[in-house]
Protein backbone atom coordinates (compact mmCIF):
# COMPACT_ATOMS: atom_id res chain seq x y z
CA UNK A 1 5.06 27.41 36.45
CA UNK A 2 3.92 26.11 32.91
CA UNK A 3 4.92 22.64 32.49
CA UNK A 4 4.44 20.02 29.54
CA UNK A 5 4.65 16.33 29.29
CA UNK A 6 6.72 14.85 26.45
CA UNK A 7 7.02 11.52 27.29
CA UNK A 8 6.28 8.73 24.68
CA UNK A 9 2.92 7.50 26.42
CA UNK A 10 1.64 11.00 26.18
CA UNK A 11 -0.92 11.54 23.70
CA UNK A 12 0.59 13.41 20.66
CA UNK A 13 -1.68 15.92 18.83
CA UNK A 14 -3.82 14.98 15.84
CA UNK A 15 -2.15 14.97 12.80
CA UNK A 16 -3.18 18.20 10.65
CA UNK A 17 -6.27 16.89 8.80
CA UNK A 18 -5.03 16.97 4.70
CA UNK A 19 -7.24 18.46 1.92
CA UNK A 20 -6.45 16.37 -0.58
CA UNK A 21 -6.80 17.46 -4.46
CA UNK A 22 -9.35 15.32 -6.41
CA UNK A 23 -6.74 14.47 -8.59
CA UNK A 24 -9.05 12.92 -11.33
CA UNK A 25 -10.68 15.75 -12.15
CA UNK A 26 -7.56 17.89 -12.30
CA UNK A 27 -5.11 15.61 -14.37
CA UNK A 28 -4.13 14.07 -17.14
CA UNK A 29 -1.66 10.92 -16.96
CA UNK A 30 0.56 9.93 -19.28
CA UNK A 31 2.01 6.42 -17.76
CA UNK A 32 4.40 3.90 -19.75
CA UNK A 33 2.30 1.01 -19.00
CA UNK A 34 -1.04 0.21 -17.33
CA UNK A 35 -2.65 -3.23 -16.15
CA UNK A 36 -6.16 -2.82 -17.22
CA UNK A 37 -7.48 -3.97 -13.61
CA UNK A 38 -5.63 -1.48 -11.80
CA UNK A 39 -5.39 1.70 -13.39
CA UNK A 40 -3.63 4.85 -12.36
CA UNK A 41 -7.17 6.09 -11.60
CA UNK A 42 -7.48 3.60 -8.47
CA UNK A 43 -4.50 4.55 -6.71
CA UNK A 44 -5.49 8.42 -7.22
CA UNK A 45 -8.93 7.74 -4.83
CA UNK A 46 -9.13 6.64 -1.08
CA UNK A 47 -10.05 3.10 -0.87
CA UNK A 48 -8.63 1.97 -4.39
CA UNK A 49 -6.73 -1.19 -5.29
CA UNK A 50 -3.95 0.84 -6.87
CA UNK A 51 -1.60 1.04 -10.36
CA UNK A 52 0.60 -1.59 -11.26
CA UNK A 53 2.78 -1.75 -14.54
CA UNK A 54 1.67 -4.28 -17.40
CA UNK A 55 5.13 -5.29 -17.64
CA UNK A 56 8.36 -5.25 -16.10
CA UNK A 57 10.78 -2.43 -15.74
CA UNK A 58 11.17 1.09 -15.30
CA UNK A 59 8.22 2.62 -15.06
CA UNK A 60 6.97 6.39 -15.56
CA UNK A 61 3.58 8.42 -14.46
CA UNK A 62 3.31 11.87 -14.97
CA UNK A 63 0.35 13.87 -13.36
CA UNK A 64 0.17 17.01 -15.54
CA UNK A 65 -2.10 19.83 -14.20
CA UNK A 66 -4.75 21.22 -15.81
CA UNK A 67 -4.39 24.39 -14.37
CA UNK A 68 -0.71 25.53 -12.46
CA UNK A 69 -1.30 24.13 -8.34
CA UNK A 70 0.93 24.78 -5.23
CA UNK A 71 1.57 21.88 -3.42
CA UNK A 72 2.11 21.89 0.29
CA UNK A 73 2.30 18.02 0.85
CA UNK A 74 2.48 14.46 -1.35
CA UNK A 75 2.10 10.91 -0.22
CA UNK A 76 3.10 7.85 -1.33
CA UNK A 77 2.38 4.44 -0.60
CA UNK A 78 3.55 1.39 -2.01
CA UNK A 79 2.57 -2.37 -0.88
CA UNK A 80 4.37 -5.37 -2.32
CA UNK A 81 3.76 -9.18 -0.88
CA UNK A 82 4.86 -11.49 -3.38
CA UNK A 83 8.53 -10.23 -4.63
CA UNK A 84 11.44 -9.91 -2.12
CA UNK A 85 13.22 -6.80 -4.30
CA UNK A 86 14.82 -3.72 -3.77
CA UNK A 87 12.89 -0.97 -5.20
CA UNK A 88 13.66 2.63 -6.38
CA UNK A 89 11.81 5.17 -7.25
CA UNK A 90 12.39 9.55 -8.03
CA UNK A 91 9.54 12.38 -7.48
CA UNK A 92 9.99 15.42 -9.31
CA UNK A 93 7.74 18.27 -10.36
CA UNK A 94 7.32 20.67 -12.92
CA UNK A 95 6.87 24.58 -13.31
CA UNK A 96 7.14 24.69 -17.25
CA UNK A 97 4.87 21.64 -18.48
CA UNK A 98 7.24 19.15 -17.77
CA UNK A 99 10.10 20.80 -20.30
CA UNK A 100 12.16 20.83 -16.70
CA UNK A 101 11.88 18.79 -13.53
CA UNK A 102 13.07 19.51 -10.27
CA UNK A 103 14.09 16.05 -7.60
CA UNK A 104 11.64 16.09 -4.64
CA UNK A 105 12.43 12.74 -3.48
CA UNK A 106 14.72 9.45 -4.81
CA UNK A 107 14.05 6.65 -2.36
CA UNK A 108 15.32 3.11 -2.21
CA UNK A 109 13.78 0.30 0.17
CA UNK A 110 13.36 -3.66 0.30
CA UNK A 111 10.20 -5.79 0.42
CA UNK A 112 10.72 -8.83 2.26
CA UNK A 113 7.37 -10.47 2.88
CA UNK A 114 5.81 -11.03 5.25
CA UNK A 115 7.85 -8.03 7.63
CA UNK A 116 8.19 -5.62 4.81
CA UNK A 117 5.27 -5.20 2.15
CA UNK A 118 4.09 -1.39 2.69
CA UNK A 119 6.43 1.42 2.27
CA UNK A 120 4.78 5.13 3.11
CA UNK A 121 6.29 8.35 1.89
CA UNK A 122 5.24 11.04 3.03
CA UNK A 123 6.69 14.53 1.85
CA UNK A 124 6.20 18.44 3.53
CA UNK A 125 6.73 20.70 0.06
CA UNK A 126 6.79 24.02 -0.53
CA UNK A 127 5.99 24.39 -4.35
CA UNK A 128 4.38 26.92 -6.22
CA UNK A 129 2.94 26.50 -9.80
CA UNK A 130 3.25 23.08 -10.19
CA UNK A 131 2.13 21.61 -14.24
CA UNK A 132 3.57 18.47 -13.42
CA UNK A 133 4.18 15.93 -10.88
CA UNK A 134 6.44 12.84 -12.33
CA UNK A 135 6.88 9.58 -10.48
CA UNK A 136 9.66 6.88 -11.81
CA UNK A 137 9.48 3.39 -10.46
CA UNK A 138 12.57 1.11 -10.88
CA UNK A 139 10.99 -2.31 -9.04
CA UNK A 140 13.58 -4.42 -8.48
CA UNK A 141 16.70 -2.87 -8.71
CA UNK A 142 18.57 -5.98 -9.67
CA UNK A 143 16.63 -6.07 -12.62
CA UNK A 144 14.14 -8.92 -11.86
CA UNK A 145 10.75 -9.44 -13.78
CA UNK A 146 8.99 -7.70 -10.71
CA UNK A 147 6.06 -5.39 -11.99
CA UNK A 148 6.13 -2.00 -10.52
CA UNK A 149 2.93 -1.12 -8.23
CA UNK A 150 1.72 2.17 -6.45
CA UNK A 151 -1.32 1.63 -4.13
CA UNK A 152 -1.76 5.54 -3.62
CA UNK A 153 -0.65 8.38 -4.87
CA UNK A 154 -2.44 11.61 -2.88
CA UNK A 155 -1.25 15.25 -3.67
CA UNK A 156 -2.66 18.21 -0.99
């Protein structure tokens, strides 16, 4: 008889490893607003201190693609520890050169420090072609003076 444990305190199988796209080298980003120590470019590498706004309010990065990708998988991380807000934000992607976009994601979540400062999204796609990945940040739903922040932004 074949049998296999399932239990939680059995190991689970590594994670598939990701080949992530070098993103710099691939893109060029059009963003709404940009604090000049932390540009997009540092939440696009491992080990950056990430993107936040220059001022307040909705926010908008778009990746366009040098050259047409598929994209199997996207992740998003964003880390927050001095607001308590509600944040929002929409993913969408391109085929056309970002004349039409297409919802991947629209996500809303609290920070509340010190439980709730780091919010990962992590998204299996199937898309073919892709020109253009956009990303729109509302921070603070309510409409506070919170700056909006991404820490990483990694596209395989």
């Amino acid at each position: 008889m074949r049998k296999r444990i399932t239990g939680s305190d059995v190991e689970q199988p590594e994670q598939k490893q990701r080949m992530w796209l070098k993103l710099i080298g691939m893109v060029q980003a059009e963003l709404t607003s940009e604090d000049e120590v932390y540009p997009i470019e540092s939440a696009l590498i491992e080990g950056g201190l990430g993107w936040r706004a220059a001022e307040s309010g909705e926010q908008r990065i778009r990746l366009l693609f040098d050259q047409p990708k598929n994209v199997e998988y996207i992740r998003l991380i964003f880390h927050e520890e001095e607001l308590q807000r509600t944040q929002e934000f929409v993913l969408r992607w391109s085929p056309d050169g970002g004349l039409s976009y297409h919802d991947i994601a629209r996500q809303q979540y609290n920070f509340s420090s010190p439980d709730s400062t780091r919010e990962l999204e992590d998204y299996s796609v199937d898309l073919h072609g892709v020109t253009a990945l956009e990303l729109c940040i509302t921070p603070d739903i309510s409409r506070g003076a919170a700056r909006a922040t991404l820490a990483e932004w990694r596209v395989a």
